[in-house]
C-alpha atoms as a PDB file:
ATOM      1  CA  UNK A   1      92.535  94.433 105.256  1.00  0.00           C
ATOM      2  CA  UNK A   2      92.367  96.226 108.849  1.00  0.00           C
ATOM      3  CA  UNK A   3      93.668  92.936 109.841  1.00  0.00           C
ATOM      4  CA  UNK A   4      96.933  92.645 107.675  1.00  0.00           C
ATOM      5  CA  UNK A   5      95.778  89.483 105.857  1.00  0.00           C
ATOM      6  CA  UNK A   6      95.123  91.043 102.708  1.00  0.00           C
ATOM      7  CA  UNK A   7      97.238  93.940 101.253  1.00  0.00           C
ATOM      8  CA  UNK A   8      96.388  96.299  98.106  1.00  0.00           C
ATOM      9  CA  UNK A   9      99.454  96.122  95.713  1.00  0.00           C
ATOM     10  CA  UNK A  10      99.306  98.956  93.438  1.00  0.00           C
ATOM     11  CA  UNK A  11     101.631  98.195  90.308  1.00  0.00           C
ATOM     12  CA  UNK A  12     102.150  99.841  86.732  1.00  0.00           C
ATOM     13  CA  UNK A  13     102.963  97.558  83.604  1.00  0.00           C
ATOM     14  CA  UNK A  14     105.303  98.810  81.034  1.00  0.00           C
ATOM     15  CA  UNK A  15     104.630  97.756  77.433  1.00  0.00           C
ATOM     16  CA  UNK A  16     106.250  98.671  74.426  1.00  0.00           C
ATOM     17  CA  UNK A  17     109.351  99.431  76.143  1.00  0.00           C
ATOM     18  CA  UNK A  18     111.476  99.258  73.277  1.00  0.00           C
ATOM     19  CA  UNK A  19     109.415 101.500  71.080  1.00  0.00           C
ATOM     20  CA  UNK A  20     106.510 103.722  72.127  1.00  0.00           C
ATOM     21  CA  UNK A  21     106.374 102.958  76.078  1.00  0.00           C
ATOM     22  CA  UNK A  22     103.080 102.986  77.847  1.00  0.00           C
ATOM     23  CA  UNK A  23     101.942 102.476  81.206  1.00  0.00           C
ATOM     24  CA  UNK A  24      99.053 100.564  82.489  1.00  0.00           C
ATOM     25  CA  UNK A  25      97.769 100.069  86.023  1.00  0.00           C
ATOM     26  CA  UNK A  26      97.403  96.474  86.956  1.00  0.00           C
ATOM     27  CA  UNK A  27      95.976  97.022  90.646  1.00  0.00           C
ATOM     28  CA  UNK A  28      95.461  94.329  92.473  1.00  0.00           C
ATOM     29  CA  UNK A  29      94.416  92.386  95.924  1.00  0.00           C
ATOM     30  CA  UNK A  30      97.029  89.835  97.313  1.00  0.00           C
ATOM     31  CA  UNK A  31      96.693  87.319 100.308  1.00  0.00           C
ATOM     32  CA  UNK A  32      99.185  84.704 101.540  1.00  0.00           C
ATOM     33  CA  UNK A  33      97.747  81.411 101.267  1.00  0.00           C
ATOM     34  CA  UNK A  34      98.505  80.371 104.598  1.00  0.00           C
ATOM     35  CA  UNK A  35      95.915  83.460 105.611  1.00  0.00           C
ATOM     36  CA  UNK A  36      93.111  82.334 103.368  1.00  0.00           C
ATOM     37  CA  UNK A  37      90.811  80.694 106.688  1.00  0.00           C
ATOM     38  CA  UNK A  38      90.793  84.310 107.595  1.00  0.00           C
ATOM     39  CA  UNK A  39      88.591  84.850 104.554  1.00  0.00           C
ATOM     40  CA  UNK A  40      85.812  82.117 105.097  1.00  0.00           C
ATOM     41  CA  UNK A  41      83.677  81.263 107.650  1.00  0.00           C
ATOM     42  CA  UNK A  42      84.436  77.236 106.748  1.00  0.00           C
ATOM     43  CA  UNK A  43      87.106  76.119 103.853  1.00  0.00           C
ATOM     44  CA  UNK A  44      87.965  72.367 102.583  1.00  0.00           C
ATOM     45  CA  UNK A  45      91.150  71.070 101.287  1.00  0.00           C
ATOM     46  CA  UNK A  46      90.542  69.026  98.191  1.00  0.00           C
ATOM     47  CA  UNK A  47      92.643  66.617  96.669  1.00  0.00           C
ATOM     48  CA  UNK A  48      92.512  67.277  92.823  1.00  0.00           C
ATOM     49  CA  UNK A  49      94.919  64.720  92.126  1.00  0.00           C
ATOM     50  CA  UNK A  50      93.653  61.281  92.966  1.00  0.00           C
ATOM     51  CA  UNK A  51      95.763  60.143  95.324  1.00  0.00           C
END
């Protein structure tokens, strides 16, 4: 985080909007995957598909 690669993204969801609303947090951690080697000492790109 003090390094800008991961950022805290506080959000509220909405249900029932139509008839009784209510709020619920849904806070969460986000990263860009082109930042995820910043979160690993060693990563591997695997090929799930075969080819």
């Amino acid at each position: 985080m003090a390094k800008g690669k991961i950022y805290y993204d506080p959000g509220i969801k909405l249900e029932n909007a139509s008839t009784t609303p209510r709020t619920k947090q849904r806070s969460q951690f986000r990263i860009k995957s082109a930042n995820l080697p910043a979160l690993y000492h060693s990563m591997d790109i695997v090929d799930l598909n075969g080819d």
